[in-house]
PDB file of N, CA and C in Angstrom:
ATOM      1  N   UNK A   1      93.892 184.381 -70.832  1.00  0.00           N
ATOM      2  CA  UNK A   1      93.171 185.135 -71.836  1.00  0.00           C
ATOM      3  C   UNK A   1      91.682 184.862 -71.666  1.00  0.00           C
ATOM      4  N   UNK A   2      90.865 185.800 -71.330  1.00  0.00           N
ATOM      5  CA  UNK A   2      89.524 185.521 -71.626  1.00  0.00           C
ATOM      6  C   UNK A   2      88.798 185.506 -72.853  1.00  0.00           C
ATOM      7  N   UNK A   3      87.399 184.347 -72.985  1.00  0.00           N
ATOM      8  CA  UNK A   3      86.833 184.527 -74.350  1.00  0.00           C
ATOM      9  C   UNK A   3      86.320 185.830 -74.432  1.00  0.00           C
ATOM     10  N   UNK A   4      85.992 186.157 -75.517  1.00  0.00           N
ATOM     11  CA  UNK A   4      85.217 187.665 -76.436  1.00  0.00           C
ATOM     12  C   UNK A   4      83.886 187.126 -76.382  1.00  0.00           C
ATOM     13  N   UNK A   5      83.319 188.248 -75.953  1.00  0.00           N
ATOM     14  CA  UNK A   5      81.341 187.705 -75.795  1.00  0.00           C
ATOM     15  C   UNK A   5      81.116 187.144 -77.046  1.00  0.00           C
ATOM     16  N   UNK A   6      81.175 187.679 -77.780  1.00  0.00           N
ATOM     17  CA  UNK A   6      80.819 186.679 -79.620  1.00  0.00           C
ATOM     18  C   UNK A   6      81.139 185.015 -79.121  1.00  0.00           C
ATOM     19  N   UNK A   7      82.696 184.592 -78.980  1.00  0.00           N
ATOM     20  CA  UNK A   7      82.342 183.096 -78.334  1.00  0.00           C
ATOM     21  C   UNK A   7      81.663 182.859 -77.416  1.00  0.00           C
ATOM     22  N   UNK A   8      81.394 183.351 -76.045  1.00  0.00           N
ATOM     23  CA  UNK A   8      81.212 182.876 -75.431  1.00  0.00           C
ATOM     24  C   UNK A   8      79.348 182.926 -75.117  1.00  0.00           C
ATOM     25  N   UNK A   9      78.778 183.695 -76.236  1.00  0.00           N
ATOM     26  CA  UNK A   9      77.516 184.107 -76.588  1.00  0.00           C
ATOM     27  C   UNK A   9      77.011 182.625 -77.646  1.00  0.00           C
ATOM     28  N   UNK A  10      78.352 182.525 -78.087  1.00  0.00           N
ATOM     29  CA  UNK A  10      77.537 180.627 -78.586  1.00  0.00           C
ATOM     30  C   UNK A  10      77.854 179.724 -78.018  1.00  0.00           C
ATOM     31  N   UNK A  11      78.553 179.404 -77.031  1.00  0.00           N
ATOM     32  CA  UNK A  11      79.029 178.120 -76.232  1.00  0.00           C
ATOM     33  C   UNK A  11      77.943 178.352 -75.033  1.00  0.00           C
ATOM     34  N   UNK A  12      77.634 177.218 -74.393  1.00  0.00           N
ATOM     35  CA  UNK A  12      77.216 177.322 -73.130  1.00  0.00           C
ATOM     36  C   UNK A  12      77.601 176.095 -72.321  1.00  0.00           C
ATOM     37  N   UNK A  13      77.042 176.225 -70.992  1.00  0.00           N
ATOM     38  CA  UNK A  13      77.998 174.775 -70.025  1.00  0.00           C
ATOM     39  C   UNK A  13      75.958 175.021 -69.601  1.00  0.00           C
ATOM     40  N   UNK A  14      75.596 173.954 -69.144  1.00  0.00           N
ATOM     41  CA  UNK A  14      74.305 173.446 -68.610  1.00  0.00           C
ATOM     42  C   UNK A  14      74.778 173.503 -67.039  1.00  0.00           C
ATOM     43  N   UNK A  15      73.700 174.304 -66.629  1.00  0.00           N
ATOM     44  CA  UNK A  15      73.530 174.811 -65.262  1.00  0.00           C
ATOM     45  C   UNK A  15      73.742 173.085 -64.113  1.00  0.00           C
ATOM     46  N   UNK A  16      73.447 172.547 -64.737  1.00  0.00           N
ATOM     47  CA  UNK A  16      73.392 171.401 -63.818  1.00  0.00           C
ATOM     48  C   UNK A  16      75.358 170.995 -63.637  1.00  0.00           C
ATOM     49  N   UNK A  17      76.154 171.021 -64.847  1.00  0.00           N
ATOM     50  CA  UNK A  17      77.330 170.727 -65.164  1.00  0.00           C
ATOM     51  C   UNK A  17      78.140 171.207 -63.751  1.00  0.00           C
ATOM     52  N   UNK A  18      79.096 170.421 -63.026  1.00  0.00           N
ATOM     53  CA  UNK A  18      80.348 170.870 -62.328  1.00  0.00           C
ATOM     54  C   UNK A  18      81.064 171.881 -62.367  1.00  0.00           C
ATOM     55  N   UNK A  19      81.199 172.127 -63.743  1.00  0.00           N
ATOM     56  CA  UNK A  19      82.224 173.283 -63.936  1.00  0.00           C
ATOM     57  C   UNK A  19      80.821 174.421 -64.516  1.00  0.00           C
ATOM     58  N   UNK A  20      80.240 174.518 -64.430  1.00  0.00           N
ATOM     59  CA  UNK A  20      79.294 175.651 -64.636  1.00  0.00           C
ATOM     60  C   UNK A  20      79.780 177.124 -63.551  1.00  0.00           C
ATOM     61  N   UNK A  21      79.874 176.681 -62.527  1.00  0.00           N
ATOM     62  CA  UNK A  21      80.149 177.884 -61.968  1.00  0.00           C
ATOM     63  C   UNK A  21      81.662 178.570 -61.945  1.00  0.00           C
ATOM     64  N   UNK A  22      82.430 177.255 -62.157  1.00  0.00           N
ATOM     65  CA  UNK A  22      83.863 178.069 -62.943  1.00  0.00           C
ATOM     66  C   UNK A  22      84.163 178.247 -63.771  1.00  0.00           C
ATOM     67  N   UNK A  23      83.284 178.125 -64.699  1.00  0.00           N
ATOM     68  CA  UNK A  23      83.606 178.647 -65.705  1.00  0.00           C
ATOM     69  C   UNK A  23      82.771 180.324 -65.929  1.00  0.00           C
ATOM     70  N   UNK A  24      81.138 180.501 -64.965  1.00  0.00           N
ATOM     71  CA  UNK A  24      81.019 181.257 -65.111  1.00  0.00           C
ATOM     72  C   UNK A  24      81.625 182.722 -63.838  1.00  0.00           C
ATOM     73  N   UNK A  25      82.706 181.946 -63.337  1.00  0.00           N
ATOM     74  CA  UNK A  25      83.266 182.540 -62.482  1.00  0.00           C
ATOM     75  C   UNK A  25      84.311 183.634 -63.378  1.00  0.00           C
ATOM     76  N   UNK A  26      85.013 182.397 -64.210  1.00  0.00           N
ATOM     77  CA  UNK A  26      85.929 183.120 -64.816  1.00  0.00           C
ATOM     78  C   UNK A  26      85.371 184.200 -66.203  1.00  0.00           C
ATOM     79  N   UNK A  27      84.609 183.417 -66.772  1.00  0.00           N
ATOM     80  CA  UNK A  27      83.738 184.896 -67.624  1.00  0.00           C
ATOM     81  C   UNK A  27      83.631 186.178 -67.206  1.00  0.00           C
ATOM     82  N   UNK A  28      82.606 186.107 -65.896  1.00  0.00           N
ATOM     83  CA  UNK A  28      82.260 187.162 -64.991  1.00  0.00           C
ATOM     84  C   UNK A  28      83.283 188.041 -64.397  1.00  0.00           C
ATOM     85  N   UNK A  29      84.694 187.431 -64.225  1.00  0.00           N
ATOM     86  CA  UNK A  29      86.014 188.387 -63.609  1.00  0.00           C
ATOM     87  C   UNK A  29      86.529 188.777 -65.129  1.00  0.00           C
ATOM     88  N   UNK A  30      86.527 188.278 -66.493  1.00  0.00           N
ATOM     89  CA  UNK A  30      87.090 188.838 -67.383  1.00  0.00           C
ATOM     90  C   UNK A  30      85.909 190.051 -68.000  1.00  0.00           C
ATOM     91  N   UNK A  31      84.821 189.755 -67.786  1.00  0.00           N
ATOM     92  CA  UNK A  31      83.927 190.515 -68.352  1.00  0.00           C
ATOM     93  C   UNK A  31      83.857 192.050 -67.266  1.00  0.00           C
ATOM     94  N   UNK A  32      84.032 191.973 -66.056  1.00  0.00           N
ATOM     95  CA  UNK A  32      84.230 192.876 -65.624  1.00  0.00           C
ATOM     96  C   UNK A  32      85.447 193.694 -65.859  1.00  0.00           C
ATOM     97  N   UNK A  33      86.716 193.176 -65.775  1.00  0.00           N
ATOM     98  CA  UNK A  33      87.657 193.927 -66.411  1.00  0.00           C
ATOM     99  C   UNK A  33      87.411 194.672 -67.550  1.00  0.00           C
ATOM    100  N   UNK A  34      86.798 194.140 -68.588  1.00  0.00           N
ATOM    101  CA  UNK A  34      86.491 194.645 -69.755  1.00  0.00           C
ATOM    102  C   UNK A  34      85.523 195.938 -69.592  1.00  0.00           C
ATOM    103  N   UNK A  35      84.641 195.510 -69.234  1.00  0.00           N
ATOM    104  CA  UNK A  35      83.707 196.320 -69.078  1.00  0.00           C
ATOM    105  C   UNK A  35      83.686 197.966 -68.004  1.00  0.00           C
ATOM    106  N   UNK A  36      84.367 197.255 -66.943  1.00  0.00           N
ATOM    107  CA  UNK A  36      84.872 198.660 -66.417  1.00  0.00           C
ATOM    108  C   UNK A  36      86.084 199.214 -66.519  1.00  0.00           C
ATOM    109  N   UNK A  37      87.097 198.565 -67.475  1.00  0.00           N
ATOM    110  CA  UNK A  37      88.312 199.696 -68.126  1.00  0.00           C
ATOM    111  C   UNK A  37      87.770 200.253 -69.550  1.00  0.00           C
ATOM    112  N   UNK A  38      87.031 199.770 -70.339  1.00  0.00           N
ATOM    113  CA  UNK A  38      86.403 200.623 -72.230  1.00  0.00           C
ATOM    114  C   UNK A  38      85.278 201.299 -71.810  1.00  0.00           C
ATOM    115  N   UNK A  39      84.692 201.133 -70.484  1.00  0.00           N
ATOM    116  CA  UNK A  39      83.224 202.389 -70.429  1.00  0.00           C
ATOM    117  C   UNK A  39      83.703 203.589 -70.037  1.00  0.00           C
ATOM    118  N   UNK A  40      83.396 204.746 -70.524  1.00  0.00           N
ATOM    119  CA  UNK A  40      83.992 205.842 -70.025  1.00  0.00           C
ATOM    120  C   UNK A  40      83.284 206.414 -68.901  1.00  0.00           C
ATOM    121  N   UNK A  41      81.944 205.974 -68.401  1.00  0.00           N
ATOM    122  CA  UNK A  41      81.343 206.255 -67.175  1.00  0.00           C
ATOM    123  C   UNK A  41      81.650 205.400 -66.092  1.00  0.00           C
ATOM    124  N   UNK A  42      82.625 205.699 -65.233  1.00  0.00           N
ATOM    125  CA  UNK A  42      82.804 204.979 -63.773  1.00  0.00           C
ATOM    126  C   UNK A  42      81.823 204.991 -62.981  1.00  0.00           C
ATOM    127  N   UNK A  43      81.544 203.567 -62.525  1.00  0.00           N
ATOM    128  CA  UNK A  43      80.752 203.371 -61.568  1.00  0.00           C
ATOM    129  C   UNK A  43      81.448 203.718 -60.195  1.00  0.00           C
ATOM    130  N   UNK A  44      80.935 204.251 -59.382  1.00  0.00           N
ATOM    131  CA  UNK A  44      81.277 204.899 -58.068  1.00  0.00           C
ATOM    132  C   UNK A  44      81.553 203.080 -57.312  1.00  0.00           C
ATOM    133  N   UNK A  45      80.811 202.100 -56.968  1.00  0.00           N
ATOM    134  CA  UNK A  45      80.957 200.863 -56.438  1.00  0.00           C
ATOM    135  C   UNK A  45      80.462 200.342 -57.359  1.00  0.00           C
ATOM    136  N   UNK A  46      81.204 199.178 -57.021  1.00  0.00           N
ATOM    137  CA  UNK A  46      80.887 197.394 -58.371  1.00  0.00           C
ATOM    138  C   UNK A  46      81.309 196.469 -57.365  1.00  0.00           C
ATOM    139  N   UNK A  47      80.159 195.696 -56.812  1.00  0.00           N
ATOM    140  CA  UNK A  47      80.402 194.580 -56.028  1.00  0.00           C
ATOM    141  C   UNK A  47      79.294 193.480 -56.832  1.00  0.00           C
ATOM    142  N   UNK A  48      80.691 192.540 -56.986  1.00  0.00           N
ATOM    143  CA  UNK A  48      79.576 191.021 -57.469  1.00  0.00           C
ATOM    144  C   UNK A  48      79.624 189.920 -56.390  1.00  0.00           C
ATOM    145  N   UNK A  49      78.653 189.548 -56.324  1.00  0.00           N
ATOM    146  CA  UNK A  49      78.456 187.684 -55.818  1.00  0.00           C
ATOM    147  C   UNK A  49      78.054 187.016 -57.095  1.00  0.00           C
ATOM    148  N   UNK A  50      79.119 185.791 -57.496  1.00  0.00           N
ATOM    149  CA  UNK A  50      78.855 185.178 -58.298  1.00  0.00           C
ATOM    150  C   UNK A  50      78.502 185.879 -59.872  1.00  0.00           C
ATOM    151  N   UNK A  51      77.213 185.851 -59.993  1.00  0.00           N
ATOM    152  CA  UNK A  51      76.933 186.633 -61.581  1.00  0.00           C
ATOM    153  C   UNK A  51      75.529 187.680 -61.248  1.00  0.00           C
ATOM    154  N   UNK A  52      75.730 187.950 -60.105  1.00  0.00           N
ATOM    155  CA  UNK A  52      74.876 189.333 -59.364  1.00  0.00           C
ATOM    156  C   UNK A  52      75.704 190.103 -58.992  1.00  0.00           C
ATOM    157  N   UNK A  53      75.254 191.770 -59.461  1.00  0.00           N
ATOM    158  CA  UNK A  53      76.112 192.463 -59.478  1.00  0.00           C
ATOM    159  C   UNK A  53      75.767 194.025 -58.500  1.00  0.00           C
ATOM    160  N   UNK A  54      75.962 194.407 -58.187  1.00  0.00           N
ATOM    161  CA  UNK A  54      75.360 195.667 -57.183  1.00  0.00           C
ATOM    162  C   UNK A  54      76.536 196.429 -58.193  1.00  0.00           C
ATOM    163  N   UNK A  55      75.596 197.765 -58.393  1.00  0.00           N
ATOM    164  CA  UNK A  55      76.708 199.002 -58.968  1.00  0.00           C
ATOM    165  C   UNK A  55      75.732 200.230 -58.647  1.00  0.00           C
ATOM    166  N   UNK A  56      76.796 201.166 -58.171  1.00  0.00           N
ATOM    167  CA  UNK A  56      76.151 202.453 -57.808  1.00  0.00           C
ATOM    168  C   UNK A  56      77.036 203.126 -58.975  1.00  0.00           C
ATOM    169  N   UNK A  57      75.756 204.112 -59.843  1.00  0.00           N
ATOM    170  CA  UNK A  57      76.467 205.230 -60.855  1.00  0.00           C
ATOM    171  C   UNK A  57      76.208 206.285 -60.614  1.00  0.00           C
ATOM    172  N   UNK A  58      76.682 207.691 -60.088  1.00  0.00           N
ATOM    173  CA  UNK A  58      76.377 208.742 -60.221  1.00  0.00           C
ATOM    174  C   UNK A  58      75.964 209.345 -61.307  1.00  0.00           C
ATOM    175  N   UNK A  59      75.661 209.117 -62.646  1.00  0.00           N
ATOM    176  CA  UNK A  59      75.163 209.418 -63.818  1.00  0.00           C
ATOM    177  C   UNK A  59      73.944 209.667 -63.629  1.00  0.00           C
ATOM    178  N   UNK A  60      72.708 209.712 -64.937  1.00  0.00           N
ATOM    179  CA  UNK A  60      71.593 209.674 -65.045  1.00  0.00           C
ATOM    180  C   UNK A  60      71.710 208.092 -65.320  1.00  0.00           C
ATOM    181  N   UNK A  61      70.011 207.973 -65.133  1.00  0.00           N
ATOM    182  CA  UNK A  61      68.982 206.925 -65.659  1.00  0.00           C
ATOM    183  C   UNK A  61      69.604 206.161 -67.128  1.00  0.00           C
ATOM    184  N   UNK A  62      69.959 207.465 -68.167  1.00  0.00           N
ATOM    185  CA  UNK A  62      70.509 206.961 -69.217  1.00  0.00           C
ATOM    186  C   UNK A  62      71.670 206.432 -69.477  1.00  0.00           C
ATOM    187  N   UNK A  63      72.429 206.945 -68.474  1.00  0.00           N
ATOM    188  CA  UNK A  63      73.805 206.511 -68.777  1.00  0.00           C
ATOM    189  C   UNK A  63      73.754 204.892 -67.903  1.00  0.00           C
ATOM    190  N   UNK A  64      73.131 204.444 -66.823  1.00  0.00           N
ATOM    191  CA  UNK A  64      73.135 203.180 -66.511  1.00  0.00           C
ATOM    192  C   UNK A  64      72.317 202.478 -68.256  1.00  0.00           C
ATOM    193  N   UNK A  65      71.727 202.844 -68.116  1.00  0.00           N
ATOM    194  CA  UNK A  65      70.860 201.749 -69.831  1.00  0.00           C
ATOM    195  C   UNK A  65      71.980 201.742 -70.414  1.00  0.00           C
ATOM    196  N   UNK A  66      72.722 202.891 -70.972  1.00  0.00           N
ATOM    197  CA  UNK A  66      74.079 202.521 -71.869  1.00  0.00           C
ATOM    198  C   UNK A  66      75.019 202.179 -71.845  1.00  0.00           C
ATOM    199  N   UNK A  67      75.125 201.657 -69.823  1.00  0.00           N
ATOM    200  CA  UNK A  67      76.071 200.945 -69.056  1.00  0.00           C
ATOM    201  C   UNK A  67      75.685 198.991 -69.404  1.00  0.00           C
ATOM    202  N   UNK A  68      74.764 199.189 -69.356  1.00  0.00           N
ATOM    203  CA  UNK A  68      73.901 197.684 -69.178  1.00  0.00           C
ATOM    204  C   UNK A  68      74.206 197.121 -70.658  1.00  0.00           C
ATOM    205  N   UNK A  69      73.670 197.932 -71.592  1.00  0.00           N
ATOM    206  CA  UNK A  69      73.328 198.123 -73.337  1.00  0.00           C
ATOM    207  C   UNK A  69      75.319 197.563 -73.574  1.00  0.00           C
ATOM    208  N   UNK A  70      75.932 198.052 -73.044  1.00  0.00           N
ATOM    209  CA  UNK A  70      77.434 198.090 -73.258  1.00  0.00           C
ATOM    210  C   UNK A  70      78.161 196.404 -73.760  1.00  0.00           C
ATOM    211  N   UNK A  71      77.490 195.488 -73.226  1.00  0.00           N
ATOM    212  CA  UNK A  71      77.878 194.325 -73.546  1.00  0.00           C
ATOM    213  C   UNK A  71      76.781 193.065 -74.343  1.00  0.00           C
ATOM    214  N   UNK A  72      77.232 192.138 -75.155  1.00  0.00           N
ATOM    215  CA  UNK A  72      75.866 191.497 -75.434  1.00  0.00           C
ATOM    216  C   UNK A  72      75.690 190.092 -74.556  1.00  0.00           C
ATOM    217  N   UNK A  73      75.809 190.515 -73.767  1.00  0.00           N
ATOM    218  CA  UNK A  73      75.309 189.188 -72.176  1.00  0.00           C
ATOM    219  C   UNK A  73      73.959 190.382 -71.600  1.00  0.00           C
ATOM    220  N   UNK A  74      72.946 189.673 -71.792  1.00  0.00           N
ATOM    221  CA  UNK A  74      71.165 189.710 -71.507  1.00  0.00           C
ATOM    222  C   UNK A  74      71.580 189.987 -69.777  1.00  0.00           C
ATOM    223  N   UNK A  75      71.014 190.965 -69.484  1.00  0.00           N
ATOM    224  CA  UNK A  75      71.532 191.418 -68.042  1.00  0.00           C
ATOM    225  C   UNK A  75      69.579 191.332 -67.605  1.00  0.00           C
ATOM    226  N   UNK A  76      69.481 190.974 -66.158  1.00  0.00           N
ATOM    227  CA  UNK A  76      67.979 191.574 -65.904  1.00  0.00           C
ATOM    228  C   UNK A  76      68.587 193.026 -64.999  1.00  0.00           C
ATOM    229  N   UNK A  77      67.620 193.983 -64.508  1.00  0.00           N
ATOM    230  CA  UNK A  77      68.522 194.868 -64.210  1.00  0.00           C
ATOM    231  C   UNK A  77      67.185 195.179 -62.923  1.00  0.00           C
ATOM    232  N   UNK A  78      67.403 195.332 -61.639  1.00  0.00           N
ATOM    233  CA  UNK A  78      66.299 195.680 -60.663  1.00  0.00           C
ATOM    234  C   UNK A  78      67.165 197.209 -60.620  1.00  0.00           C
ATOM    235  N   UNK A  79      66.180 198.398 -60.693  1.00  0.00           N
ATOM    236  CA  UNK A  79      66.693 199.700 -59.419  1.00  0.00           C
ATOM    237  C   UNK A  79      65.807 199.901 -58.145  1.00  0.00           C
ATOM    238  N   UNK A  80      66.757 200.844 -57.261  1.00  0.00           N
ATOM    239  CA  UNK A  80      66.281 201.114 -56.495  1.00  0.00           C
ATOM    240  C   UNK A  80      64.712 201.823 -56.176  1.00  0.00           C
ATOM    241  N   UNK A  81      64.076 201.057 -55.358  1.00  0.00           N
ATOM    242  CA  UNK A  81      62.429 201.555 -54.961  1.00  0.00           C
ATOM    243  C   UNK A  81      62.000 201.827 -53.468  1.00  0.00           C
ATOM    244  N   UNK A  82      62.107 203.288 -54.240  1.00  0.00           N
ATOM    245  CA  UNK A  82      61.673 203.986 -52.377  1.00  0.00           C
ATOM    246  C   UNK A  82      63.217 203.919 -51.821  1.00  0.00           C
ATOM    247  N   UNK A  83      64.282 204.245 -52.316  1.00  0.00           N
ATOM    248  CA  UNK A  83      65.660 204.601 -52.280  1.00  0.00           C
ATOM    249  C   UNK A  83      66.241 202.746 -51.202  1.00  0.00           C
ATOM    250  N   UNK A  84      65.025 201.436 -51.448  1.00  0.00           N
ATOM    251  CA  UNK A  84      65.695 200.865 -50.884  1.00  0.00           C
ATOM    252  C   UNK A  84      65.949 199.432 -52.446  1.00  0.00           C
ATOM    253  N   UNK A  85      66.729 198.056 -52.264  1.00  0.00           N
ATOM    254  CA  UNK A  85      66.816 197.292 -52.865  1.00  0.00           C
ATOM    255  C   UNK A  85      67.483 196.550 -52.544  1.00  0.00           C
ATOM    256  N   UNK A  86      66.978 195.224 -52.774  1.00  0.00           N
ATOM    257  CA  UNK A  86      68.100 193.450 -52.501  1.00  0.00           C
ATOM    258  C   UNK A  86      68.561 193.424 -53.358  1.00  0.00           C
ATOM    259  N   UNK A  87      69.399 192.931 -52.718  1.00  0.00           N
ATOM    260  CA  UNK A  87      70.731 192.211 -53.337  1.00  0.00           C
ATOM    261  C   UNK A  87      71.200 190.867 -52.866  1.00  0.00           C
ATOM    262  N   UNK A  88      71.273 189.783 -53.308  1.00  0.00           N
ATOM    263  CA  UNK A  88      71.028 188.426 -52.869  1.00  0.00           C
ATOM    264  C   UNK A  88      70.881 188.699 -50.973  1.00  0.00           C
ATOM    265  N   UNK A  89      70.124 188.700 -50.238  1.00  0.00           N
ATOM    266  CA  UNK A  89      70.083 188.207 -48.816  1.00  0.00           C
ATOM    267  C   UNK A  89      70.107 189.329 -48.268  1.00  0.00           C
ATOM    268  N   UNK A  90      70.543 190.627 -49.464  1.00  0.00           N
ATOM    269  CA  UNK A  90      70.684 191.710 -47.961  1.00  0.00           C
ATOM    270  C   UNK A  90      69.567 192.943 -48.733  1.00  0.00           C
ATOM    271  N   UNK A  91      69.004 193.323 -47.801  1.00  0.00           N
ATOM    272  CA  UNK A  91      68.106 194.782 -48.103  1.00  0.00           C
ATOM    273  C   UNK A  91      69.211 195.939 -48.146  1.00  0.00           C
ATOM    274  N   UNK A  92      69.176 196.874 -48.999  1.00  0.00           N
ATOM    275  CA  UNK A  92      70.163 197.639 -48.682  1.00  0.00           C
ATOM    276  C   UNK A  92      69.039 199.074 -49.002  1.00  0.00           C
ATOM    277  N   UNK A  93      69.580 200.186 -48.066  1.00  0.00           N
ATOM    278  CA  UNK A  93      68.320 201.070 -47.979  1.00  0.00           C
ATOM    279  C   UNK A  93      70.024 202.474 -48.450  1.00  0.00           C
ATOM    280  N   UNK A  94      69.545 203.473 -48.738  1.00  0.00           N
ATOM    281  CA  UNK A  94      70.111 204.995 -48.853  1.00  0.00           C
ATOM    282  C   UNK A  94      69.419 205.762 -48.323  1.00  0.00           C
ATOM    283  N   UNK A  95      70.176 206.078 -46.900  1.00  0.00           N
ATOM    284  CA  UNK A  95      69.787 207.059 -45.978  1.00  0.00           C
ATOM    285  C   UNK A  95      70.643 208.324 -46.245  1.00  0.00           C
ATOM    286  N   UNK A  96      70.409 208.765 -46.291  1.00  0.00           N
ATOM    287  CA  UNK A  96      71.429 210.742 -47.108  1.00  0.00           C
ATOM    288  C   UNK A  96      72.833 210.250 -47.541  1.00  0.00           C
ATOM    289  N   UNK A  97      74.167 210.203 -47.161  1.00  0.00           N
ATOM    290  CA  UNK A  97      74.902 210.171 -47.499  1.00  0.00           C
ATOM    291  C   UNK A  97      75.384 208.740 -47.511  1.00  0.00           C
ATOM    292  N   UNK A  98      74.856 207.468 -46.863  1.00  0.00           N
ATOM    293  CA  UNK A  98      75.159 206.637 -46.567  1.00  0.00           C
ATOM    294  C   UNK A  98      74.275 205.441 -46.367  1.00  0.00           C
ATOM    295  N   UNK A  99      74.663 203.856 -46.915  1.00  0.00           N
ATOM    296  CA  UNK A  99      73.702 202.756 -46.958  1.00  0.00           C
ATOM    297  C   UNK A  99      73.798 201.848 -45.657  1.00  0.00           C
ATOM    298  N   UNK A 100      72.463 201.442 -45.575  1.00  0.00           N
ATOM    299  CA  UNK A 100      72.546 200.257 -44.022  1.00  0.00           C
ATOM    300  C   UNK A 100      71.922 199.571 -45.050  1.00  0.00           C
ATOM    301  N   UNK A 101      72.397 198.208 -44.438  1.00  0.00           N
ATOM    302  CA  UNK A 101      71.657 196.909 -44.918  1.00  0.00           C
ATOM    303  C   UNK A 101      71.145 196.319 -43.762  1.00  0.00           C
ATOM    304  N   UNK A 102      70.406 195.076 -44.241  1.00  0.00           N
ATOM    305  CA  UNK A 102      69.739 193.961 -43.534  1.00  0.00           C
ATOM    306  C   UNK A 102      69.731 193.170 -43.793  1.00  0.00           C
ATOM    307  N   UNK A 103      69.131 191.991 -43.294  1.00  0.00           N
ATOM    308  CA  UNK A 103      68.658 190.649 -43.794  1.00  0.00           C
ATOM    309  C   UNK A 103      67.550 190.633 -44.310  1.00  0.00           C
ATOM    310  N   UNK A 104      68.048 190.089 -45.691  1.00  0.00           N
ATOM    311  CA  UNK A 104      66.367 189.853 -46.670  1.00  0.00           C
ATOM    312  C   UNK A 104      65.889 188.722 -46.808  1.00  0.00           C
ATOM    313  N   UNK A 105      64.678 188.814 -46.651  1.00  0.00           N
ATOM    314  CA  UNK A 105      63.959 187.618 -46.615  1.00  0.00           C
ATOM    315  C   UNK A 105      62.760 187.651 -48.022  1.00  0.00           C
ATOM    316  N   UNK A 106      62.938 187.212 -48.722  1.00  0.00           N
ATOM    317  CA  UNK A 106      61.862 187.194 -50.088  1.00  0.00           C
ATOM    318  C   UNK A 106      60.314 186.610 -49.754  1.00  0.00           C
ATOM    319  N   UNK A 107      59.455 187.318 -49.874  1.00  0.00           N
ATOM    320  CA  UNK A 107      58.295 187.118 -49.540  1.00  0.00           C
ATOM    321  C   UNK A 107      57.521 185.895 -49.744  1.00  0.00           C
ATOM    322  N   UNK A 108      58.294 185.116 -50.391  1.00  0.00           N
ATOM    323  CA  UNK A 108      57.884 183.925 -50.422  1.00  0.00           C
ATOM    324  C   UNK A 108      58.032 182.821 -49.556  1.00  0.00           C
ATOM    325  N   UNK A 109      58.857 183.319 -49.172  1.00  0.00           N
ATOM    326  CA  UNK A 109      59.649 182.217 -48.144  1.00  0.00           C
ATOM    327  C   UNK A 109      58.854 182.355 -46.215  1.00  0.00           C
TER     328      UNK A 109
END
């Protein structure tokens, strides 16, 4: 059984903790279930690493905000610029019907 965002919106595990990432492993696989069987807009792809999420919507602009808006877990949300965008390590570009990626390197580094 997974928790309901209401609990799990007051508990927290400290990033430093062992079980931090399994626990936010298991959030993140129940919260997706949730979230993409009660939205009535299907996302075309939903790929996560960890608690980063890549989703392509054929909708408008608005219907992703009321995709995001849909749960109360604080999402940051990057879109695509100049039809390209990272996603942990990889550049991913939309060339007409179809995406190439790369290796990303963050400008800082």
């Amino acid at each position: 059984m997974f928790p309901d965002d209401e609990s799990v919106a007051s508990d927290s595990v400290t990033m430093g903790n062992p079980l931090s990432t399994v626990i936010a492993k298991y959030f993140m696989e129940g919260f997706e279930e949730k979230a993409i069987d009660t939205f009535e807009l299907k996302p075309t792809l939903w790929l996560r690493y960890m608690d980063d999420i890549f989703v392509i919507l054929s909708q408008s602009r608005d219907a992703l905000n009321l995709f995001v808006d849909h749960s109360s877990i604080k999402f940051t949300m990057e879109t695509e610029q100049e039809q390209r965008i990272a996603f942990p390590d990889v550049l991913i570009e939309r060339c007409s019907d179809r995406l190439t990626y790369k290796v990303y390197r963050k400008p800082t580094q």
